[in-house]
C-alpha atoms as a PDB file:
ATOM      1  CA  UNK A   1      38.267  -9.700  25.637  1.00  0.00           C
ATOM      2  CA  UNK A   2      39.553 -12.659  24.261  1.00  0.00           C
ATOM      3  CA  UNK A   3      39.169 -14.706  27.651  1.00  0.00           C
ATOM      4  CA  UNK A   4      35.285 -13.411  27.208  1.00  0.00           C
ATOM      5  CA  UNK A   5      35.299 -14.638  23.871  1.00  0.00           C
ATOM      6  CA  UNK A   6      36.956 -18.234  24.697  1.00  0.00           C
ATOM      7  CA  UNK A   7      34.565 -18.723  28.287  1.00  0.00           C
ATOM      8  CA  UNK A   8      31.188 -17.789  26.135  1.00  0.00           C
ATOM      9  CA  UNK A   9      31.796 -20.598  23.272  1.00  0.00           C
ATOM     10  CA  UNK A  10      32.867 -22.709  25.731  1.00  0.00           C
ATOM     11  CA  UNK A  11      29.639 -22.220  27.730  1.00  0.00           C
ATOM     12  CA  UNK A  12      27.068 -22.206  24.255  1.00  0.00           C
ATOM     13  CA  UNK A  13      28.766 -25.358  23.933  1.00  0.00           C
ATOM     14  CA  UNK A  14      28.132 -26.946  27.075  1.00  0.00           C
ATOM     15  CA  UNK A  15      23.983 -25.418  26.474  1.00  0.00           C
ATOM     16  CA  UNK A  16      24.248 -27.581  23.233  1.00  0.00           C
ATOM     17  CA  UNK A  17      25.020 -30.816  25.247  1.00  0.00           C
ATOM     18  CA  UNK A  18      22.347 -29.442  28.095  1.00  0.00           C
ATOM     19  CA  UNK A  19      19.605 -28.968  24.952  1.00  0.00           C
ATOM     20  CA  UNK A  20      20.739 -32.645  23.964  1.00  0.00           C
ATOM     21  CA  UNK A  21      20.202 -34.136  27.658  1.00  0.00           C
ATOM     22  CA  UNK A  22      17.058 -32.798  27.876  1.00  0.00           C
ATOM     23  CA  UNK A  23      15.821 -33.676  24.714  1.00  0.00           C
ATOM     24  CA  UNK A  24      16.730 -37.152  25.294  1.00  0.00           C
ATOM     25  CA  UNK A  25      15.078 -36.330  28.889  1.00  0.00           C
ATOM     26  CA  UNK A  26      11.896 -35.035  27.234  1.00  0.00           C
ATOM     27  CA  UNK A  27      11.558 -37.554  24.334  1.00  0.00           C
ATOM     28  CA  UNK A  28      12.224 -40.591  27.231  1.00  0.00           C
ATOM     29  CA  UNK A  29       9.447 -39.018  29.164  1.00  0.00           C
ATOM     30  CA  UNK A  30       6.823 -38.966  26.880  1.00  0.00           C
ATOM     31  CA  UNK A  31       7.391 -42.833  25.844  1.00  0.00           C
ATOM     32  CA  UNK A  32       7.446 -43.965  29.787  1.00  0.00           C
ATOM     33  CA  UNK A  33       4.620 -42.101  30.188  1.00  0.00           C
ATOM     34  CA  UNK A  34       2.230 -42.086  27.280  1.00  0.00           C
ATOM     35  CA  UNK A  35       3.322 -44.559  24.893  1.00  0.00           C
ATOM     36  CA  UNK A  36       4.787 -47.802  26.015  1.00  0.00           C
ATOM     37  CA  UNK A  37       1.803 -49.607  27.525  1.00  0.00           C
ATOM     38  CA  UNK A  38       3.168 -52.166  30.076  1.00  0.00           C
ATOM     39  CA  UNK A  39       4.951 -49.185  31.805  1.00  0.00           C
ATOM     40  CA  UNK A  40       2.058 -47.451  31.906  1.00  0.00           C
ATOM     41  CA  UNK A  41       0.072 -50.577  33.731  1.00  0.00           C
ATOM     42  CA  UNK A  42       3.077 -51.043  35.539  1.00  0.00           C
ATOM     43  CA  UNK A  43       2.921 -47.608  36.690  1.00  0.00           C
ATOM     44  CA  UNK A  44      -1.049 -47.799  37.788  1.00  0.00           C
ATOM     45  CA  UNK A  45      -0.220 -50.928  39.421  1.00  0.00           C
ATOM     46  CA  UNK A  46       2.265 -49.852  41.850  1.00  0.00           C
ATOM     47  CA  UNK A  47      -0.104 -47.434  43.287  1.00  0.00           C
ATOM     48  CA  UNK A  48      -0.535 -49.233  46.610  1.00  0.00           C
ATOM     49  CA  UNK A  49      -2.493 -48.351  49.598  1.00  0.00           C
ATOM     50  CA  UNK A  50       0.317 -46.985  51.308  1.00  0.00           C
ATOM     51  CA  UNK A  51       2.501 -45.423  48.749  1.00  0.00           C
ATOM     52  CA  UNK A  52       1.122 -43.228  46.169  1.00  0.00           C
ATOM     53  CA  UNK A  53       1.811 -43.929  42.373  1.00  0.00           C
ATOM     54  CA  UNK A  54       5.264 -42.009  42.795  1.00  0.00           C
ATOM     55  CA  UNK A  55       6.616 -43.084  39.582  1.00  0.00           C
ATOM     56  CA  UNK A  56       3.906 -41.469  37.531  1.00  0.00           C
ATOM     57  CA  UNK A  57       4.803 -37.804  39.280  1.00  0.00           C
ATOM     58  CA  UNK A  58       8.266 -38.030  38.678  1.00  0.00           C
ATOM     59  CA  UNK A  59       7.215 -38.699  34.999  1.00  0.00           C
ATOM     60  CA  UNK A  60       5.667 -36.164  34.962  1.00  0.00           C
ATOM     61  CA  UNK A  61       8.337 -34.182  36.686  1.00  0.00           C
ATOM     62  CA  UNK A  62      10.837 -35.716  34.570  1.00  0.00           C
ATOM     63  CA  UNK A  63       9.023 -34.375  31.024  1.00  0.00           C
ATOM     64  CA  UNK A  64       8.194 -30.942  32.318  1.00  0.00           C
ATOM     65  CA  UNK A  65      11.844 -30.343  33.563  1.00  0.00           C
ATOM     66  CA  UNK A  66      13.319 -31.197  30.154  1.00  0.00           C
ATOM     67  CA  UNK A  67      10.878 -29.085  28.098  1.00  0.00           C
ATOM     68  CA  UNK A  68      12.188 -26.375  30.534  1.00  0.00           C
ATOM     69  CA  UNK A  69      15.572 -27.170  30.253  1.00  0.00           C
ATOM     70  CA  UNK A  70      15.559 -27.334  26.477  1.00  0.00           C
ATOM     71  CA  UNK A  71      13.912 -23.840  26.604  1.00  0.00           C
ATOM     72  CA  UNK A  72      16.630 -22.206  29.056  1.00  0.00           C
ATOM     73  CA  UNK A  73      19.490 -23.682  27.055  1.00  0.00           C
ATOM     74  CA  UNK A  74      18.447 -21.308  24.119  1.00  0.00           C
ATOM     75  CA  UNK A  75      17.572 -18.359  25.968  1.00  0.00           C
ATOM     76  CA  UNK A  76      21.146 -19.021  27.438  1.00  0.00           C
ATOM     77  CA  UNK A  77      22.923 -18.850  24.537  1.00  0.00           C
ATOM     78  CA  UNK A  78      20.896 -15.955  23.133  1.00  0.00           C
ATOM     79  CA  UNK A  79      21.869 -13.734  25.998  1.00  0.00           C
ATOM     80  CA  UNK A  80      25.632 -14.656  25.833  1.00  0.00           C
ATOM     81  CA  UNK A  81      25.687 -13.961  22.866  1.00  0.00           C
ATOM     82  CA  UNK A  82      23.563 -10.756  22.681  1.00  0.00           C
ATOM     83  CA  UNK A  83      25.017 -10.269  26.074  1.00  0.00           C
ATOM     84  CA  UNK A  84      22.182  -9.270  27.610  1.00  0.00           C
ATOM     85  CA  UNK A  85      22.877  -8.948  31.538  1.00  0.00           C
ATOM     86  CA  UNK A  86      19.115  -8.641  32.926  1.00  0.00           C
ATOM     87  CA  UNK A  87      18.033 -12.045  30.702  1.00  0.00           C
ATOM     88  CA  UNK A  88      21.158 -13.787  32.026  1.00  0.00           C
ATOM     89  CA  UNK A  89      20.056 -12.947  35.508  1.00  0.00           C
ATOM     90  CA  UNK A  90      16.806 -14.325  35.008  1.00  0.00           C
ATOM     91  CA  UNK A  91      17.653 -17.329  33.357  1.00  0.00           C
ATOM     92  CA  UNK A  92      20.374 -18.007  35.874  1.00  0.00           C
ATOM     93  CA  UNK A  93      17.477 -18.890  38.628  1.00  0.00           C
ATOM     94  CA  UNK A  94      15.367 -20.615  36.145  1.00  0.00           C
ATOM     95  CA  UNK A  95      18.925 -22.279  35.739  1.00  0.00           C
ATOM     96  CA  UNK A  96      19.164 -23.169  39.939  1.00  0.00           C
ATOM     97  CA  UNK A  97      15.300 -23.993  40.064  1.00  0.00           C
ATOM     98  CA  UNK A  98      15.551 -26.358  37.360  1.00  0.00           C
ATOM     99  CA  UNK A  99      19.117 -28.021  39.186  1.00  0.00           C
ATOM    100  CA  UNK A 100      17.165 -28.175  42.656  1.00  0.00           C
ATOM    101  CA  UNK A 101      14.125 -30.428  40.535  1.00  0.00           C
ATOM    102  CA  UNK A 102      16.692 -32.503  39.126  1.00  0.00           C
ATOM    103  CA  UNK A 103      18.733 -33.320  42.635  1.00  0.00           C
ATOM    104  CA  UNK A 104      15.135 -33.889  44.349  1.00  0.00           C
ATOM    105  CA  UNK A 105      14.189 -36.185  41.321  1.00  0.00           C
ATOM    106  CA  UNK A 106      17.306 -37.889  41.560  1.00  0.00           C
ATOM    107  CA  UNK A 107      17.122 -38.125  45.634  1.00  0.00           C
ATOM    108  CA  UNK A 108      13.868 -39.237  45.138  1.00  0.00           C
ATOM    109  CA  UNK A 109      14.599 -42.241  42.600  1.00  0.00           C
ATOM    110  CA  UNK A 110      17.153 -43.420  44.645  1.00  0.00           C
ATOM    111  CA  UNK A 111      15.005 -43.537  47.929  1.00  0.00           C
ATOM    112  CA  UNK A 112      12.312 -45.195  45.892  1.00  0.00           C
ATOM    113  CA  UNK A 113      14.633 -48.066  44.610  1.00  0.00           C
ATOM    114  CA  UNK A 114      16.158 -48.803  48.088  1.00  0.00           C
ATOM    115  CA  UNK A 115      13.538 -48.210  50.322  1.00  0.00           C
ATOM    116  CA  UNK A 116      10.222 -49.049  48.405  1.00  0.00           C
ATOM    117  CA  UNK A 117      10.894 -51.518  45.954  1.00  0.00           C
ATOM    118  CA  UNK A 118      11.695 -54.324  48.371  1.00  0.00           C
ATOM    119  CA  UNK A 119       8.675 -53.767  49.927  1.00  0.00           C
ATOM    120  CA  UNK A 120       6.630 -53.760  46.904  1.00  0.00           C
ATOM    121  CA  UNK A 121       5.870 -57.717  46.392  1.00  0.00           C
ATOM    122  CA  UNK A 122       4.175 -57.173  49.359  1.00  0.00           C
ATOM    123  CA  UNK A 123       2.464 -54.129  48.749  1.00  0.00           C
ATOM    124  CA  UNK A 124       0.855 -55.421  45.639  1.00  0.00           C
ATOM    125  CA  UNK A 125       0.084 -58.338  47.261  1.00  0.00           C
ATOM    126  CA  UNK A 126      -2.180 -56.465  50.015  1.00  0.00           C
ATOM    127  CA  UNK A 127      -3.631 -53.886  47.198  1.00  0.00           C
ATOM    128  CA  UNK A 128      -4.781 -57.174  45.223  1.00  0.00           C
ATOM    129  CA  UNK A 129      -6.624 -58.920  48.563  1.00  0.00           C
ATOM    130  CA  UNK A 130      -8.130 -55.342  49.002  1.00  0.00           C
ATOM    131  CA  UNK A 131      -8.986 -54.148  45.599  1.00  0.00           C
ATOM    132  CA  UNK A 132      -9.177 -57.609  43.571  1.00  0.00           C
ATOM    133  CA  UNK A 133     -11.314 -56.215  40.907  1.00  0.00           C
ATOM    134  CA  UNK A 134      -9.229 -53.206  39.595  1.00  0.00           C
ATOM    135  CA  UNK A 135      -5.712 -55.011  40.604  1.00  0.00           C
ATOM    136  CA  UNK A 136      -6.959 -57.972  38.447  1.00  0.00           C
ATOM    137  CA  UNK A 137      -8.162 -56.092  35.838  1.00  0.00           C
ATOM    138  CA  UNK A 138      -4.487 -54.416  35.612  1.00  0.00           C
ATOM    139  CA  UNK A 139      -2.603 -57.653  35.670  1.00  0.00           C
ATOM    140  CA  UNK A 140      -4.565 -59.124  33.029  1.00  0.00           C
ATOM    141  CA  UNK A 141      -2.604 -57.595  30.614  1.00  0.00           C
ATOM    142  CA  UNK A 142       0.916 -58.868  32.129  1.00  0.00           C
ATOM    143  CA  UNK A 143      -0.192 -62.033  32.608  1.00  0.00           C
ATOM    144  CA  UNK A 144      -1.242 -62.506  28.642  1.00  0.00           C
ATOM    145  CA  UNK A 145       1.761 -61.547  27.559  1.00  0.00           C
ATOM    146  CA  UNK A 146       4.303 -62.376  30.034  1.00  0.00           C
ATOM    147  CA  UNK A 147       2.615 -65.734  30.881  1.00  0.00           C
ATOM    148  CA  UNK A 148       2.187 -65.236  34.488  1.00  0.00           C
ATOM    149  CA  UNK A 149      -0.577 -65.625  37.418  1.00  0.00           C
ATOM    150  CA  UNK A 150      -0.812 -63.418  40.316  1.00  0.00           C
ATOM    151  CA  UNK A 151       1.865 -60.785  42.016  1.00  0.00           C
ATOM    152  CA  UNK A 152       4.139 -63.673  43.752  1.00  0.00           C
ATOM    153  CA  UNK A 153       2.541 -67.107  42.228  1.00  0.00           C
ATOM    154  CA  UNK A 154      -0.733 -68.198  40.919  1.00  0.00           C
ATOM    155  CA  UNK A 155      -1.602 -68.697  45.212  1.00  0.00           C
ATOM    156  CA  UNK A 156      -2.292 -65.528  45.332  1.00  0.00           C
ATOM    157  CA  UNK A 157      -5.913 -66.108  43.945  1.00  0.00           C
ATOM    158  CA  UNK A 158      -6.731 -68.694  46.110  1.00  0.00           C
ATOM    159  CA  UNK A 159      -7.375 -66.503  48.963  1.00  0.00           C
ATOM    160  CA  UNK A 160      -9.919 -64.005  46.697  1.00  0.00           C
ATOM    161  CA  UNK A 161     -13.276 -64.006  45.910  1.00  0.00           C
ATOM    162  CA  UNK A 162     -13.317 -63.327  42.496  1.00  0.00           C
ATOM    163  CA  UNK A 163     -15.930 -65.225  39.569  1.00  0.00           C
ATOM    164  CA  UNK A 164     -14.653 -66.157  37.310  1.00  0.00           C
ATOM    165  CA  UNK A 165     -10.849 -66.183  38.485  1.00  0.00           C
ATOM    166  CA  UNK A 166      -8.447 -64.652  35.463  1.00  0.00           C
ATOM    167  CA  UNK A 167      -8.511 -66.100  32.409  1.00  0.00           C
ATOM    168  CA  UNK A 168      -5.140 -64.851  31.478  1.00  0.00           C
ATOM    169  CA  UNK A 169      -3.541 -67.022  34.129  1.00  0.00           C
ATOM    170  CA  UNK A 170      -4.929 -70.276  31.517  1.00  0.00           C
ATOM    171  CA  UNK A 171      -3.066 -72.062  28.930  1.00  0.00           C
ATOM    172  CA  UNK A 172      -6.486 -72.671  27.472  1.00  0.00           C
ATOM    173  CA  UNK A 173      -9.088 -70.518  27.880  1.00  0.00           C
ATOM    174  CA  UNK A 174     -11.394 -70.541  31.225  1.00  0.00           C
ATOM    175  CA  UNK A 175      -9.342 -73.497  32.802  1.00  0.00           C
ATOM    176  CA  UNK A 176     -10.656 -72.383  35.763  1.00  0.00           C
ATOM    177  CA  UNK A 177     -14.586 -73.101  35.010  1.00  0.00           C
ATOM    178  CA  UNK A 178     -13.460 -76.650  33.154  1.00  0.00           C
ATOM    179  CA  UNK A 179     -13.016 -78.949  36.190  1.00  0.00           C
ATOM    180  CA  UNK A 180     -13.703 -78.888  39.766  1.00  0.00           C
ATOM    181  CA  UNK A 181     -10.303 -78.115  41.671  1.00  0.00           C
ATOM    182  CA  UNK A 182     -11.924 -78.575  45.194  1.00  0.00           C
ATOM    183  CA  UNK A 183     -13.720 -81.853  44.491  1.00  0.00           C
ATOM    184  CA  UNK A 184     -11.651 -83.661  41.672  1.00  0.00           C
ATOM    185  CA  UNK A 185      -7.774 -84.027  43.402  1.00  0.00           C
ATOM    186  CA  UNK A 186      -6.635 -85.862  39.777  1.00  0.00           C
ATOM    187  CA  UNK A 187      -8.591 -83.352  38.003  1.00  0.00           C
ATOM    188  CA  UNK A 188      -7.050 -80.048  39.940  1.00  0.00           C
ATOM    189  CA  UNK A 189      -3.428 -81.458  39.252  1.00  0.00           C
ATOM    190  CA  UNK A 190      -4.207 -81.728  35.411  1.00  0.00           C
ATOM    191  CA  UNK A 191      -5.922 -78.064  35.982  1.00  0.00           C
ATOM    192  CA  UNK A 192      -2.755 -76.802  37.580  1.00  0.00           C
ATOM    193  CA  UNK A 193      -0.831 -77.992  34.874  1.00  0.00           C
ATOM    194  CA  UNK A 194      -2.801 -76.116  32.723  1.00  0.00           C
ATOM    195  CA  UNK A 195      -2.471 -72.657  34.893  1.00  0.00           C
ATOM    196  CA  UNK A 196       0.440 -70.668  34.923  1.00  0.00           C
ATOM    197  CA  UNK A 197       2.884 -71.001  37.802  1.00  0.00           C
ATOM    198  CA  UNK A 198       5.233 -68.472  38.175  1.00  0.00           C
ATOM    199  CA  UNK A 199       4.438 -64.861  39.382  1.00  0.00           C
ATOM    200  CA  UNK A 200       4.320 -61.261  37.615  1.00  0.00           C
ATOM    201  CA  UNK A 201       6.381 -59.707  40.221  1.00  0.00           C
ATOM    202  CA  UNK A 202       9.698 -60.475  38.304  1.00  0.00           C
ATOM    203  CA  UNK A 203       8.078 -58.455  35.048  1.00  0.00           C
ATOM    204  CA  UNK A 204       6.814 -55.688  37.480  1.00  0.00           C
ATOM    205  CA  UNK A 205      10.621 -55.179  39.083  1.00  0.00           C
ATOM    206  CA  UNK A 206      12.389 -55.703  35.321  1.00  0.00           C
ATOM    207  CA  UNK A 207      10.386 -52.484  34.066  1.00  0.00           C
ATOM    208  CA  UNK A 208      10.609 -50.395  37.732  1.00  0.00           C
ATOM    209  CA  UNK A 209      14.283 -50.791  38.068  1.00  0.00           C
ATOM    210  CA  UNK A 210      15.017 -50.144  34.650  1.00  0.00           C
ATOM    211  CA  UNK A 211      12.440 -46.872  34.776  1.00  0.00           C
ATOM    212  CA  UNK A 212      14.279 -45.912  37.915  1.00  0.00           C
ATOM    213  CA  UNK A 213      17.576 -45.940  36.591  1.00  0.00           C
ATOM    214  CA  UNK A 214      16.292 -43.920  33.465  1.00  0.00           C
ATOM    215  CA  UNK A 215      15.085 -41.265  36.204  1.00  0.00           C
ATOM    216  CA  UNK A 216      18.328 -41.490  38.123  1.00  0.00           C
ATOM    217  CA  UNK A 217      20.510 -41.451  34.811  1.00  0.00           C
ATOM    218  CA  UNK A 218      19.145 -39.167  33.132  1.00  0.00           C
ATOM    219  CA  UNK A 219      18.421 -36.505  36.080  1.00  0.00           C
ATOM    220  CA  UNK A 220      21.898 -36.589  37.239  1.00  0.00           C
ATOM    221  CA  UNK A 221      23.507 -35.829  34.013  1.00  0.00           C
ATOM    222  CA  UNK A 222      21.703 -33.301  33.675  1.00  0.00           C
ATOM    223  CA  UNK A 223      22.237 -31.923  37.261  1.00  0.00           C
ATOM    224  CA  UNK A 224      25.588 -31.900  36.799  1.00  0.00           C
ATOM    225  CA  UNK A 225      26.103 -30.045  33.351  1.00  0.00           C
ATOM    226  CA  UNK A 226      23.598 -27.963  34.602  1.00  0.00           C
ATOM    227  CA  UNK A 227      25.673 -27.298  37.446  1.00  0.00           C
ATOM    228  CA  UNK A 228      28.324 -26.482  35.158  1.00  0.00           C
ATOM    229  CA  UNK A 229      26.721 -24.094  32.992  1.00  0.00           C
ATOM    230  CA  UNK A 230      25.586 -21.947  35.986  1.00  0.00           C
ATOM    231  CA  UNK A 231      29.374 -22.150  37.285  1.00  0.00           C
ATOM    232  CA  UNK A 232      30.292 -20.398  33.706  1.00  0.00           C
ATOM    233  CA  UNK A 233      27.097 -17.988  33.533  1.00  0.00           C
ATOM    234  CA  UNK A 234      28.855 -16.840  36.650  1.00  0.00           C
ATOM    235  CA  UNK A 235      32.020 -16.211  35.046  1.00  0.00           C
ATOM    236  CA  UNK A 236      30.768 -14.602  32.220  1.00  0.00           C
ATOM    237  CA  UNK A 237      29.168 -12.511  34.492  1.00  0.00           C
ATOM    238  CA  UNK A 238      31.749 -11.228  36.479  1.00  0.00           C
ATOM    239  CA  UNK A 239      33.892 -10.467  33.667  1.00  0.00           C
ATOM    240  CA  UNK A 240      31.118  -8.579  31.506  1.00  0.00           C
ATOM    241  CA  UNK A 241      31.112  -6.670  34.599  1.00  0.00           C
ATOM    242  CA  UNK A 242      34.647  -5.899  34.852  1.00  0.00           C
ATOM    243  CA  UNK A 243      34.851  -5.413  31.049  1.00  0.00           C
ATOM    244  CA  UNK A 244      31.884  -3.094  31.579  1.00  0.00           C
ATOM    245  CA  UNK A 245      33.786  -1.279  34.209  1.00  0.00           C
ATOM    246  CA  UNK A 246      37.011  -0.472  33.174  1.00  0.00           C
ATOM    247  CA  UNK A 247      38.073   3.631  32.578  1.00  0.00           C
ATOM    248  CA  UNK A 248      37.763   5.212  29.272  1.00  0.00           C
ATOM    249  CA  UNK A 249      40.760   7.684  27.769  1.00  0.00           C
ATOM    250  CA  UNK A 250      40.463  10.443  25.725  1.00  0.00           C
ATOM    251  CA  UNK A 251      43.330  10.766  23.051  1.00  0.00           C
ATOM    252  CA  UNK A 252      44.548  13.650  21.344  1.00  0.00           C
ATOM    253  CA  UNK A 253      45.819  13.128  17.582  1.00  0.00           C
ATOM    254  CA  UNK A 254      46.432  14.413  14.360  1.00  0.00           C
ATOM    255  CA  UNK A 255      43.593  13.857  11.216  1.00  0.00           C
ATOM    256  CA  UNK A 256      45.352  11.384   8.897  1.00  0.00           C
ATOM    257  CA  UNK A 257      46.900  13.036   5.588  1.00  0.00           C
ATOM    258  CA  UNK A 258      49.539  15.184   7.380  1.00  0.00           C
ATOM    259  CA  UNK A 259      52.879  14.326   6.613  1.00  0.00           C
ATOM    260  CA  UNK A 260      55.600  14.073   9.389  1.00  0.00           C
ATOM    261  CA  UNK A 261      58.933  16.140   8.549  1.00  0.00           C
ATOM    262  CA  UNK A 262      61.030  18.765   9.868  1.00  0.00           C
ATOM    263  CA  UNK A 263      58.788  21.466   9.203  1.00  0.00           C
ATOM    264  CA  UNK A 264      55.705  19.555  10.523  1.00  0.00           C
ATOM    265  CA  UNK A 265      55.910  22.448  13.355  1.00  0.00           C
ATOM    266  CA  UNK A 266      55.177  25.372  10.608  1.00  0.00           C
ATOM    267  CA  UNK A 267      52.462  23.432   8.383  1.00  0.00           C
ATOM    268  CA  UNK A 268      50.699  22.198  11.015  1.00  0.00           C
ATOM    269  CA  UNK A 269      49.283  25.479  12.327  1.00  0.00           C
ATOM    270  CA  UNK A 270      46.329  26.513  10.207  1.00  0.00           C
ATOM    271  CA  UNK A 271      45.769  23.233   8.897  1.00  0.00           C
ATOM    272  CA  UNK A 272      45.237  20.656  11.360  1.00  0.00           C
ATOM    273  CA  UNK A 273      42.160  20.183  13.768  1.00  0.00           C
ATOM    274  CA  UNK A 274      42.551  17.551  16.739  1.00  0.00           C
ATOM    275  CA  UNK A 275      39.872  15.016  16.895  1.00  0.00           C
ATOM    276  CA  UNK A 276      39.160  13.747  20.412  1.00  0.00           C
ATOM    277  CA  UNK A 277      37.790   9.818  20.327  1.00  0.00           C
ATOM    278  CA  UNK A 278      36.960   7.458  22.909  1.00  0.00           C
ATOM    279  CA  UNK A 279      39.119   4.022  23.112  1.00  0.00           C
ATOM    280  CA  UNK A 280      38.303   1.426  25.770  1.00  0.00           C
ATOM    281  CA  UNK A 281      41.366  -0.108  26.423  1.00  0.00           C
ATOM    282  CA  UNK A 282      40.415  -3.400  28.379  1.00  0.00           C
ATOM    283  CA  UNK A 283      42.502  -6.082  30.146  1.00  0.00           C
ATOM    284  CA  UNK A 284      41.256  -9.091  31.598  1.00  0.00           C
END
């Protein structure tokens, strides 16, 4: 019993940590995904032609699986402690479902950061020629506050039909519309020197990698005490089981208040009554 005892603390102990992990999980979620902005635009952004906006699904992923999580690592202790068999059955597979999520989210971050993200400069630069408008209208933001032009460089335009070209790629407003770049060859240099020259691309890969790393951080912890607490429900299991299944004895004694002497033989007829009980005598 007291091996039962020692195994369950130990395991509402590790839930504790779990409810931790995915509160962090949940709380991390919910900012990524709703609150700070340049993720967000980030996020729309990277929704090329040829890859879907992955990173907003495993967001999405990501806060659903540590509301969950949080949610299972009460019900887990409430049924050790209640020991309650059936709800620790059920919350076991929640328990493997919720694992399998977390490995695929983790798989899936890591294929993202080695596979896609090198490709993406170029990605973004083929979603911008195709959709200028919208992709323009996204990077206006980045380039305001990052002071930047275009996905690679401020070339990137040149090649695009828009009218007027982005304002936010000007140190002074509509630098574009203030001199004649094609005509004007000492005019264009002073309106280069007016335009920002380096690309967003370095902002855009700053805020995936570090969202990626959140995703694979975050999801393998949790994986892993996950893992750890099913390994224990397990254990409790079993031994409930055995504890549950061990033989009962019936014992034969003596109600208290008779003394024991020599003539115990003579006073215990007529005044005595045997009292059967039930005593589980348990070893684990």
């Amino acid at each position: 019993m007291v091996c039962c005892i020692n195994t369950a603390c130990f395991f509402c102990t590790l839930c504790i940590f779990i409810a931790l992990a995915s509160l962090i999980q949940l709380c991390l979620g919910i900012y990524l995904t709703f609150i700070q902005t340049d993720i967000i635009i980030i996020n729309q952004l990277v929704k090329t032609d040829q890859f879907d906006s992955y990173l907003f699904y495993i967001l999405l992923v990501f806060i659903g699986l540590g509301l969950i999580t949080l949610i299972l690592s009460f019900f887990s202790i409430y049924s050790t402690v209640r020991r309650l068999k059936s709800l620790s059955l059920f919350v076991t597979v929640l328990w493997i479902f919720s694992v399998v999520l977390n490995v695929v989210m983790f798989v899936v971050s890591l294929l993202y950061y080695f596979v896609i993200l090198p490709q993406l400069p170029l990605l973004l630069k083929r979603t911008l020629e195709q959709s200028p408008l919208s992709t323009t209208t996204l990077l206006d933001t980045l380039q305001s506050k990052y002071t930047c032009c275009g996905i690679n460089n401020k070339d990137d335009y040149n090649t695009l039909s828009l009218d007027p070209f982005p304002a936010s790629c000007c140190r002074v407003p509509n630098c574009w519309r203030d001199t004649d770049i094609n005509n004007h060859i000492s005019i264009a240099n002073q309106t280069e020197s007016l335009m920002y020259k380096n690309g967003c691309y370095s902002v855009i890969d700053r805020y995936v990698t570090i969202e990626l790393w959140i995703l694979v951080g975050i999801s393998g912890l949790c994986a892993l005490l996950q893992i750890l607490a099913l390994m224990f429900m397990c254990t409790l299991y079993q031994r409930y089981k055995k504890l549950d299944d061990d033989p009962k004895f019936v014992i034969n004694h003596l109600t208290a208040g008779i003394p024991i002497n020599s003539d115990i033989d003579k006073n215990v007829q007529g005044s005595s009554q045997t009292i059967e009980e039930t005593v589980e005598i348990t070893q684990i």
